[in-house]
N, C-alpha and C. Protein backbone atom coordinates (compact mmCIF):
# COMPACT_ATOMS: atom_id res chain seq x y z
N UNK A 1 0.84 -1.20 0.00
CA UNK A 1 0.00 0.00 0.00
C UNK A 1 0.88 1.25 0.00
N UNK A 2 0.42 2.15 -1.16
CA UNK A 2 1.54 3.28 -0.90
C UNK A 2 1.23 4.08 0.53
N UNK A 3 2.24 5.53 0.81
CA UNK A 3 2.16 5.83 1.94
C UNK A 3 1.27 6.66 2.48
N UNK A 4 0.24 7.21 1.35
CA UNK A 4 -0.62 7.87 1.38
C UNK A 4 -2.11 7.79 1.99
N UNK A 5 -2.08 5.88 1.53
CA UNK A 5 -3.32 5.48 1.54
C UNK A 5 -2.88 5.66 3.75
N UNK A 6 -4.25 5.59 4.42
CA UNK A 6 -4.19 4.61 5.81
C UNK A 6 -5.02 4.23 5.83
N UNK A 7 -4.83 3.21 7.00
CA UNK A 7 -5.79 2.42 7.52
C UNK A 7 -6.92 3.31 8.51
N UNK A 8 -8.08 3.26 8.56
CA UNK A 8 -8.80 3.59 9.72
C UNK A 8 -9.99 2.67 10.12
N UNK A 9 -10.41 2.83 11.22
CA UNK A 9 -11.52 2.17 11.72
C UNK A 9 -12.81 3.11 12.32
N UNK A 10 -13.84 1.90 11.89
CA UNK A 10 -15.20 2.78 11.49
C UNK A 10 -15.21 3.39 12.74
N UNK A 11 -14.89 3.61 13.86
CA UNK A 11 -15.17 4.52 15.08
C UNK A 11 -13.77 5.88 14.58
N UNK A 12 -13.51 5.58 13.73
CA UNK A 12 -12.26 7.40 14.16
C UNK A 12 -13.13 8.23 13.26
N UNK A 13 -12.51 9.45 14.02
CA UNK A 13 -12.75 10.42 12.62
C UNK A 13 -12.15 10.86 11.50
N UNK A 14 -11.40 10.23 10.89
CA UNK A 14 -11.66 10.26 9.83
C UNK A 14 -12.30 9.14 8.76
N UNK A 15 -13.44 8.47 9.30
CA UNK A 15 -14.40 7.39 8.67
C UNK A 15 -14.59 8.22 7.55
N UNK A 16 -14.34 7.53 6.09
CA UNK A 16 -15.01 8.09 4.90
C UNK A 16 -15.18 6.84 4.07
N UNK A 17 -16.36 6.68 3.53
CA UNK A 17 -16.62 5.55 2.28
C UNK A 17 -16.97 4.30 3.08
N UNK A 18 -17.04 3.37 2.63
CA UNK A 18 -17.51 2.43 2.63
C UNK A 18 -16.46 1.43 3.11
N UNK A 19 -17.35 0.42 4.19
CA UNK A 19 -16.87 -0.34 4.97
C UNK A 19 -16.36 -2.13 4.49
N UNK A 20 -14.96 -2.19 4.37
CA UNK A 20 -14.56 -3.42 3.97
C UNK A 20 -14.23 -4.46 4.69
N UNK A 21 -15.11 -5.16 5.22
CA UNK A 21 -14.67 -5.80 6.19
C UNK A 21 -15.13 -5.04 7.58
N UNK A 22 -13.83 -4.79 8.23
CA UNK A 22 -13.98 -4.23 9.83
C UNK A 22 -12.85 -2.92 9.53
N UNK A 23 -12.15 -2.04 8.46
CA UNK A 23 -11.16 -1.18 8.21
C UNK A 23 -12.42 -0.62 6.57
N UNK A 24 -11.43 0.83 6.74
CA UNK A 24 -11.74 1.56 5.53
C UNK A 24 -10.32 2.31 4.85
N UNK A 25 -10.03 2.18 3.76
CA UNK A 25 -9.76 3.33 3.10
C UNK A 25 -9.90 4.81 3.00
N UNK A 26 -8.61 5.32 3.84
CA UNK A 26 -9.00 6.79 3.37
C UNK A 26 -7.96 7.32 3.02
N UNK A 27 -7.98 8.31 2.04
CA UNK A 27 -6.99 9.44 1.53
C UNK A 27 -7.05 10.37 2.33
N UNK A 28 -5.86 11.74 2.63
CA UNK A 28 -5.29 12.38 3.83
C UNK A 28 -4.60 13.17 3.25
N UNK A 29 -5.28 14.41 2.81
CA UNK A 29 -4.18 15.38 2.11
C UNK A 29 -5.13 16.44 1.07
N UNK A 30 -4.58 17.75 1.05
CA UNK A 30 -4.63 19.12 1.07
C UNK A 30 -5.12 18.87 -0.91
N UNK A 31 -6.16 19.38 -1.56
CA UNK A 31 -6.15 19.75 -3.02
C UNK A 31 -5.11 20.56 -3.12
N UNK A 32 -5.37 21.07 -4.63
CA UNK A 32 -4.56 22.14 -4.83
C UNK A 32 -5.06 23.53 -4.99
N UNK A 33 -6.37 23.00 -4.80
CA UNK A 33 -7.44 24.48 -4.97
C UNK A 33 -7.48 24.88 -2.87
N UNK A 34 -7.36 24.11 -2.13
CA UNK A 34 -7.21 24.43 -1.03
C UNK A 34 -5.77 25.02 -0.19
N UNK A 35 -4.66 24.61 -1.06
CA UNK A 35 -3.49 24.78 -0.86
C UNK A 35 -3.56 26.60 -1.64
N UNK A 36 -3.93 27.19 -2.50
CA UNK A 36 -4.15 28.10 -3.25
C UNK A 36 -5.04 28.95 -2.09
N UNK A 37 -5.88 28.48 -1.80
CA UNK A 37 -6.98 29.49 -1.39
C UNK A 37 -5.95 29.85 0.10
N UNK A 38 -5.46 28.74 0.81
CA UNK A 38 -4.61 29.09 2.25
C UNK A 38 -3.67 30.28 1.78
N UNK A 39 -2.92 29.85 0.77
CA UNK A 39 -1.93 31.27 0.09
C UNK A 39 -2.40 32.36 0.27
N UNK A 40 -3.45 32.31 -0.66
CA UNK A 40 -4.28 33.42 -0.85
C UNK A 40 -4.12 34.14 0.71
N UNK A 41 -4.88 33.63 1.54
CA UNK A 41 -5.24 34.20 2.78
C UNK A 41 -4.11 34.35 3.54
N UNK A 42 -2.67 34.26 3.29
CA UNK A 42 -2.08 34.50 4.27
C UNK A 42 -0.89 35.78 3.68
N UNK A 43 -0.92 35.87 2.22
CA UNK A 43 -0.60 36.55 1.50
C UNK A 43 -1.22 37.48 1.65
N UNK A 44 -3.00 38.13 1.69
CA UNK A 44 -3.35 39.49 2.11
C UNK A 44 -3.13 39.39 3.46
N UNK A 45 -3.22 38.80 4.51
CA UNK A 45 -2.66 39.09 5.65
C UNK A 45 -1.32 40.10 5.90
N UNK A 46 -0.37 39.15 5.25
CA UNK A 46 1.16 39.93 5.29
C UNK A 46 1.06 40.95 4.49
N UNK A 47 0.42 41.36 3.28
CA UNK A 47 0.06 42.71 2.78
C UNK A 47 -0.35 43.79 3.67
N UNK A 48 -1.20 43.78 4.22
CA UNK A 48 -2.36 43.99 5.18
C UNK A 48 -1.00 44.85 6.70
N UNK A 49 -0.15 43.47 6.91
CA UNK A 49 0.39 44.00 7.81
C UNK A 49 2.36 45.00 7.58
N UNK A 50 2.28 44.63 6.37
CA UNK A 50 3.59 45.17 5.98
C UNK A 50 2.70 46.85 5.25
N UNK A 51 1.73 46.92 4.90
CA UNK A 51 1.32 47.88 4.60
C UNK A 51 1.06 49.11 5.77
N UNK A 52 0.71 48.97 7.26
CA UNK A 52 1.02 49.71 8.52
C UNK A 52 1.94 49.72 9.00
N UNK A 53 3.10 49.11 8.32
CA UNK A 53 4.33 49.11 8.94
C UNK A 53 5.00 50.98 9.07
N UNK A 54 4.61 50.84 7.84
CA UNK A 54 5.47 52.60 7.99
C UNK A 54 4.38 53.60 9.03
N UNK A 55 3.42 53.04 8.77
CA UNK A 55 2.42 54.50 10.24
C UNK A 55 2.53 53.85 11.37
N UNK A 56 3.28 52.49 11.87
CA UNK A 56 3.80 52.69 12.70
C UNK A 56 5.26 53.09 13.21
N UNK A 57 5.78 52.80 12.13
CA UNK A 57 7.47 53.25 12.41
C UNK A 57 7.25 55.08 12.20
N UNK A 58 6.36 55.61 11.44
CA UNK A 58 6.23 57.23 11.98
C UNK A 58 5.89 57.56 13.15
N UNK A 59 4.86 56.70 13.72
CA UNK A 59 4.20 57.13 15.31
C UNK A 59 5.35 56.74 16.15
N UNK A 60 6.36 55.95 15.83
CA UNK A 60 7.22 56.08 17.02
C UNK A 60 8.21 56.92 16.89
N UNK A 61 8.80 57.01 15.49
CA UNK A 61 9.56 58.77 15.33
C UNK A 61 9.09 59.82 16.27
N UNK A 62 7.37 59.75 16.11
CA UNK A 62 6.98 61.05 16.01
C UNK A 62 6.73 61.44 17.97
N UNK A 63 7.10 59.94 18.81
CA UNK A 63 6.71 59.79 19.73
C UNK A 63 8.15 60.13 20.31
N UNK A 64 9.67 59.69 19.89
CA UNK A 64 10.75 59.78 20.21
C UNK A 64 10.73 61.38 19.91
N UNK A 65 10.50 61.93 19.19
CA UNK A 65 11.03 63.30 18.96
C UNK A 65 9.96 64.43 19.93
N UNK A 66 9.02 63.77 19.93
CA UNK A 66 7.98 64.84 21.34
C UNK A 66 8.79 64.59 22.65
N UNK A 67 9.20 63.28 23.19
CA UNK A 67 9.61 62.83 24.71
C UNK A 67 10.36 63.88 24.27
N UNK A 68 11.81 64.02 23.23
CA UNK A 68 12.99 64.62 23.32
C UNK A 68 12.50 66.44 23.92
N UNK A 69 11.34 66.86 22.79
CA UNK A 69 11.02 67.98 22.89
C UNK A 69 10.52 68.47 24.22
N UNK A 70 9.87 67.68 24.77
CA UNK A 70 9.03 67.65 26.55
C UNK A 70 10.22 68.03 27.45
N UNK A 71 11.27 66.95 27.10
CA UNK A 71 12.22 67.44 28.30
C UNK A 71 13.16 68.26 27.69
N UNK A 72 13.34 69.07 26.90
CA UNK A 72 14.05 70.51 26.29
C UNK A 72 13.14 71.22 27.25
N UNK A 73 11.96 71.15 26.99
CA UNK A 73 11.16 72.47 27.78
C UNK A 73 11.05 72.62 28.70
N UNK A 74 11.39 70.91 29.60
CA UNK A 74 11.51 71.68 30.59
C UNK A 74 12.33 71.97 31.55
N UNK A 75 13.63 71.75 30.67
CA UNK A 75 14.86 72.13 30.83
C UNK A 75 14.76 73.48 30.54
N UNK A 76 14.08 74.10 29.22
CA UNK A 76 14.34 75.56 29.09
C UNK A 76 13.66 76.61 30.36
N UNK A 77 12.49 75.74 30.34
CA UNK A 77 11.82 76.09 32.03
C UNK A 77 12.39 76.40 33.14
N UNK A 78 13.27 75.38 33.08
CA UNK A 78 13.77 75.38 34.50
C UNK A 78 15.34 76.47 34.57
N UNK A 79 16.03 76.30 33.37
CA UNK A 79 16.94 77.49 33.41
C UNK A 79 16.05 79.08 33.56
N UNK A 80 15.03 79.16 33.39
CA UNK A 80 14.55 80.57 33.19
C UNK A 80 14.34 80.83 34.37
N UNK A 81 13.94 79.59 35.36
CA UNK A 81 13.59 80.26 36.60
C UNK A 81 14.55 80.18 37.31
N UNK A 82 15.77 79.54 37.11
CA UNK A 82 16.69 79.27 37.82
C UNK A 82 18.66 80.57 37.76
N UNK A 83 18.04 81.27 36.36
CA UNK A 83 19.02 82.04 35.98
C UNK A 83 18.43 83.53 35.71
N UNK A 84 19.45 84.04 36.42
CA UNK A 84 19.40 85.21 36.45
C UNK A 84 18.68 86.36 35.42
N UNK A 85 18.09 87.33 35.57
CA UNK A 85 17.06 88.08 34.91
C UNK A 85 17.81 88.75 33.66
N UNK A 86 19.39 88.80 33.74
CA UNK A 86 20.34 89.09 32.65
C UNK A 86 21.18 88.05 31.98
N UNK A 87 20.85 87.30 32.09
CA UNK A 87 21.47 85.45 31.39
C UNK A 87 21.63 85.96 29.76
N UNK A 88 22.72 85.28 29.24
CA UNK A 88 23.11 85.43 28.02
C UNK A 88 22.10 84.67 26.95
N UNK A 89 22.00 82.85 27.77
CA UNK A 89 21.16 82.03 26.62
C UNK A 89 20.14 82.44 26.70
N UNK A 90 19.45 82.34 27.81
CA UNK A 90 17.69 82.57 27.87
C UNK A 90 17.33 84.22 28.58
N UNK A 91 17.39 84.82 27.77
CA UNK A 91 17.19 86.44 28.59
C UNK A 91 14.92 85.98 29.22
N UNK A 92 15.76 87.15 30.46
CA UNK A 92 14.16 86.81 31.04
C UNK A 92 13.46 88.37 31.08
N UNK A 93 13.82 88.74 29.42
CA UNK A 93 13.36 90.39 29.16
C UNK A 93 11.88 90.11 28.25
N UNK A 94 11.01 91.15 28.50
CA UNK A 94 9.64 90.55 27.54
C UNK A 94 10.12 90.62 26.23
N UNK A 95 9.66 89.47 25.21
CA UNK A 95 9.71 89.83 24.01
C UNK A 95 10.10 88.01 23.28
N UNK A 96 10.46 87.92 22.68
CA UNK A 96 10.28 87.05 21.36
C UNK A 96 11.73 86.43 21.20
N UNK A 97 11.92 85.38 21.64
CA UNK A 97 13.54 84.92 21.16
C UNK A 97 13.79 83.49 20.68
N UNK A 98 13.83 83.06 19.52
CA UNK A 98 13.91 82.15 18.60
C UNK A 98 15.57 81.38 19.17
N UNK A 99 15.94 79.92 19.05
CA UNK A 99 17.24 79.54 19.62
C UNK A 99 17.11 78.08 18.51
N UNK A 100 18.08 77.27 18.34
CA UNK A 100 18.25 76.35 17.30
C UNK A 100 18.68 75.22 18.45
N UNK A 101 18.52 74.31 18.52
CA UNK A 101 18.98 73.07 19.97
C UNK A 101 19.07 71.66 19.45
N UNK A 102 20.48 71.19 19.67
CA UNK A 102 20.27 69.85 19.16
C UNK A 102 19.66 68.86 19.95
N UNK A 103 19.80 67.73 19.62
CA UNK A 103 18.70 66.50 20.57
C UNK A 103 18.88 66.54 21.96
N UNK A 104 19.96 67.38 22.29
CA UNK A 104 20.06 66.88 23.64
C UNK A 104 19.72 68.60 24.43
N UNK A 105 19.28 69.62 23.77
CA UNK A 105 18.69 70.69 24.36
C UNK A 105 19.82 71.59 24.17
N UNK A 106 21.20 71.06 23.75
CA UNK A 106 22.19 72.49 24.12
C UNK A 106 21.96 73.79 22.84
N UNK A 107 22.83 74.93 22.86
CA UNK A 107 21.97 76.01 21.78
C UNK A 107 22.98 75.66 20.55
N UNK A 108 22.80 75.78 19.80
CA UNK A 108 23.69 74.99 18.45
C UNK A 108 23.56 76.58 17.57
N UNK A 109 24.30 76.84 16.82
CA UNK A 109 24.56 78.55 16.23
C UNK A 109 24.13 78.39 14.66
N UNK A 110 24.18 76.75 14.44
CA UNK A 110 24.15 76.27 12.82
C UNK A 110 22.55 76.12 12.64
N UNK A 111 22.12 76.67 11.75
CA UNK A 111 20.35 75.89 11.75
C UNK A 111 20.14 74.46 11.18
N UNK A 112 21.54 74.06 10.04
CA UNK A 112 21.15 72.81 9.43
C UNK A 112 21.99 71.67 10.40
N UNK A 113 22.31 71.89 11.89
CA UNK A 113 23.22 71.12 12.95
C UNK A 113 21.74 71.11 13.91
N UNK A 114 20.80 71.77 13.62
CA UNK A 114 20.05 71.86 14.92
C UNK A 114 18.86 70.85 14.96
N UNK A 115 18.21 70.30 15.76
CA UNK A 115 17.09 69.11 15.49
C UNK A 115 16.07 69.58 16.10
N UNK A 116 16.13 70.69 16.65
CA UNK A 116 14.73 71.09 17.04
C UNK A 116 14.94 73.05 17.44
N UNK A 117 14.05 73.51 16.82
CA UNK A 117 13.77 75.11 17.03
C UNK A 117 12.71 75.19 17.99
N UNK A 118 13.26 76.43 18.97
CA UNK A 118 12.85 76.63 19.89
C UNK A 118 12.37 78.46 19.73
N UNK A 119 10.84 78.46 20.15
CA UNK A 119 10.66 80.09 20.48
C UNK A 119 10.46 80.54 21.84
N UNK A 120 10.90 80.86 22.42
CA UNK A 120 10.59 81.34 23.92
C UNK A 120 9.94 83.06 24.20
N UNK A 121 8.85 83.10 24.25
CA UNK A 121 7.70 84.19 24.46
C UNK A 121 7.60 84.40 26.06
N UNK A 122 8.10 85.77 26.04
CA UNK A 122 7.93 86.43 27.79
C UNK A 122 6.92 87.66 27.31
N UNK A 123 5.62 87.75 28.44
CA UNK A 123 5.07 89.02 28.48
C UNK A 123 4.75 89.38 29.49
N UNK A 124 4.87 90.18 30.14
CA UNK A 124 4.62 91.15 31.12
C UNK A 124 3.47 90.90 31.57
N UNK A 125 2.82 90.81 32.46
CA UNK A 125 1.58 90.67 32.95
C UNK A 125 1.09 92.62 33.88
N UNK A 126 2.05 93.45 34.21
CA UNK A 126 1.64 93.92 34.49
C UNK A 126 0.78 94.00 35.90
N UNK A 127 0.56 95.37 36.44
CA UNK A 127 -0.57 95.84 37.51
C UNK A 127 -0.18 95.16 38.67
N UNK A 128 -1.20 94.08 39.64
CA UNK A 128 -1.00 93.76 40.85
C UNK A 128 -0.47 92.65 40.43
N UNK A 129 0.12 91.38 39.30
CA UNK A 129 0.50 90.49 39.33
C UNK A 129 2.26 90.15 39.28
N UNK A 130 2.63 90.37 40.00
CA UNK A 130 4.12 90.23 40.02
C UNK A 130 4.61 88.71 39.54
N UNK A 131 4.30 88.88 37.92
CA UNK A 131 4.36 87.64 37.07
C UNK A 131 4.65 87.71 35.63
N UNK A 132 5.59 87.04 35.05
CA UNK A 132 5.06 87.12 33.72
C UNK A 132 4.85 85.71 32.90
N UNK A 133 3.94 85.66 32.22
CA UNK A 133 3.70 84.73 31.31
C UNK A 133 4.70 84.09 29.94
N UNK A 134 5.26 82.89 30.63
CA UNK A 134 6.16 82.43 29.21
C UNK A 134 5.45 81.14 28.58
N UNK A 135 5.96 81.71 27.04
CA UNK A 135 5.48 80.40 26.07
C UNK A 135 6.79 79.81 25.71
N UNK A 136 7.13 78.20 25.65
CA UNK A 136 7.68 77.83 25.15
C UNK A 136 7.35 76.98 24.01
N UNK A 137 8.12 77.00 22.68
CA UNK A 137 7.25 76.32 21.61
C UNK A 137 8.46 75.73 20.66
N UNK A 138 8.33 74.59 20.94
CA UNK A 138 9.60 73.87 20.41
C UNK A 138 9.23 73.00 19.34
N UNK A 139 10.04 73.23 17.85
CA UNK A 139 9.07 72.41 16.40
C UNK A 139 10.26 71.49 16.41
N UNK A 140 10.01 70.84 15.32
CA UNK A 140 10.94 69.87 14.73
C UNK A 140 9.98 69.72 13.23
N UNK A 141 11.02 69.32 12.17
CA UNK A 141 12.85 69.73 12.19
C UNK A 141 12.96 71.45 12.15
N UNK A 142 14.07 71.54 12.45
CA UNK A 142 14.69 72.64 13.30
C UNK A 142 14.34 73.69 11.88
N UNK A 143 14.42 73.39 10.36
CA UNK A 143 13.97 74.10 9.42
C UNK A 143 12.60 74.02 9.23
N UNK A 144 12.29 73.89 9.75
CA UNK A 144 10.69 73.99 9.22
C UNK A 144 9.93 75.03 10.18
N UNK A 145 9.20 75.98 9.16
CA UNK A 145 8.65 76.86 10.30
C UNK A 145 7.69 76.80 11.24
N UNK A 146 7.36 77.25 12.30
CA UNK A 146 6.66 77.24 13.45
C UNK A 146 5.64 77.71 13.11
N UNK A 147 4.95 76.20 12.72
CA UNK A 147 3.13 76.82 12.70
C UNK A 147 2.16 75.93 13.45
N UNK A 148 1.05 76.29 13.82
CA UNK A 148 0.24 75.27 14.39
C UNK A 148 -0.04 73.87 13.87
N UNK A 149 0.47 73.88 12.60
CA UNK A 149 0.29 72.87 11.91
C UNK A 149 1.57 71.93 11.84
N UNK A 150 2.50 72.33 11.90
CA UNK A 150 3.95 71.61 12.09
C UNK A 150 3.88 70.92 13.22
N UNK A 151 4.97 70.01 13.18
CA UNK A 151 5.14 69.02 13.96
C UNK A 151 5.84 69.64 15.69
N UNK A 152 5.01 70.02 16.54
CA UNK A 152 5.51 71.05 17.48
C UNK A 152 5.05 70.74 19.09
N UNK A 153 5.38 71.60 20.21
CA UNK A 153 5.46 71.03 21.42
C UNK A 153 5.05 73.05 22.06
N UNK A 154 4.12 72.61 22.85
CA UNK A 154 4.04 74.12 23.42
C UNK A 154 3.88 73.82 25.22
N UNK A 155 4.83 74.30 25.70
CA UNK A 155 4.81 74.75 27.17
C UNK A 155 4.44 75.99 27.54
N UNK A 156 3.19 76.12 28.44
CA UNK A 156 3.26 77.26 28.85
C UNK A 156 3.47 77.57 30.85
N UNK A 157 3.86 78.80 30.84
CA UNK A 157 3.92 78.69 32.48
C UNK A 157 4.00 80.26 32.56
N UNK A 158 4.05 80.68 34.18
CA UNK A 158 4.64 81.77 35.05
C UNK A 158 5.86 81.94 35.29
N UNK A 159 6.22 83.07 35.69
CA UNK A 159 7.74 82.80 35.99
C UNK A 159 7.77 84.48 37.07
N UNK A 160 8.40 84.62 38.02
CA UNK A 160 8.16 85.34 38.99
C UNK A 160 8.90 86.42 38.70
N UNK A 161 8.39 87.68 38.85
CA UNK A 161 9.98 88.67 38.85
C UNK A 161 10.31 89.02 40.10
């Protein structure tokens, strides 16, 4: 008997056909229209999943480069309150001051060396509040301009005079 054929008995499951004796004949094995259709289905699968591959390898770019940006700010935060009201890097005068920072927050002088642009906004609050209001707003990449729509990070806080 070749190796294909087996033996079974009328109690298993795989009973098929007709009973010879006390044993049956059965064949044990895949068409080729079933072997095709499994392809099929495992082939759009891996389509399916190699096709989200890149929106997820962006969401974790896009997740590595916010953590980086979170703790710039609040590193830039914390020098503002921590340095003097005449500081060279971070002046704590009202007004508008743009800075270029590579990954690790230091101030970089090159714009195409820098990985993330930074704007730091002081305003005066004025009257009985002995306070002023800072924005910090840190984009990435360091060329691209600062719009609500860019890829960006905004801290805001107080800062005491």
């Amino acid at each position: 008997m070749p190796d294909e054929v087996m033996l079974r008995s009328k109690g298993s499951p795989f009973w098929r056909g007709q009973e010879t004796g006390s044993l049956v004949f059965c064949l044990r094995a895949f068409s080729l229209v079933e072997v095709v259709i499994a392809l099929g289905v495992v082939s759009f699968a891996l389509v399916a999943m190699l096709g989200i591959l890149p929106i997820g390898m962006g969401a974790a770019s896009d997740a590595v480069h916010f953590t980086a940006a979170s703790q710039i700010a609040g590193a830039i935060d914390c020098d503002l309150r921590s340095a003097p009201a005449t500081a060279q890097i971070y002046p704590r005068q009202t007004g508008t001051n743009d800075f270029y920072l590579d990954s690790l927050g230091n101030v970089v002088l090159d714009p195409d060396a820098a990985k993330f642009r930074a704007r730091v906004t002081i305003t005066s609050q004025g009257g009985s509040i002995p306070a002023s209001y800072v924005s910090i707003l840190l984009a990435w990449p360091a060329g691209a301009a600062i719009t609500r729509h860019s890829s960006h990070l905004e801290v805001a806080s107080f800062l005491s005079q």
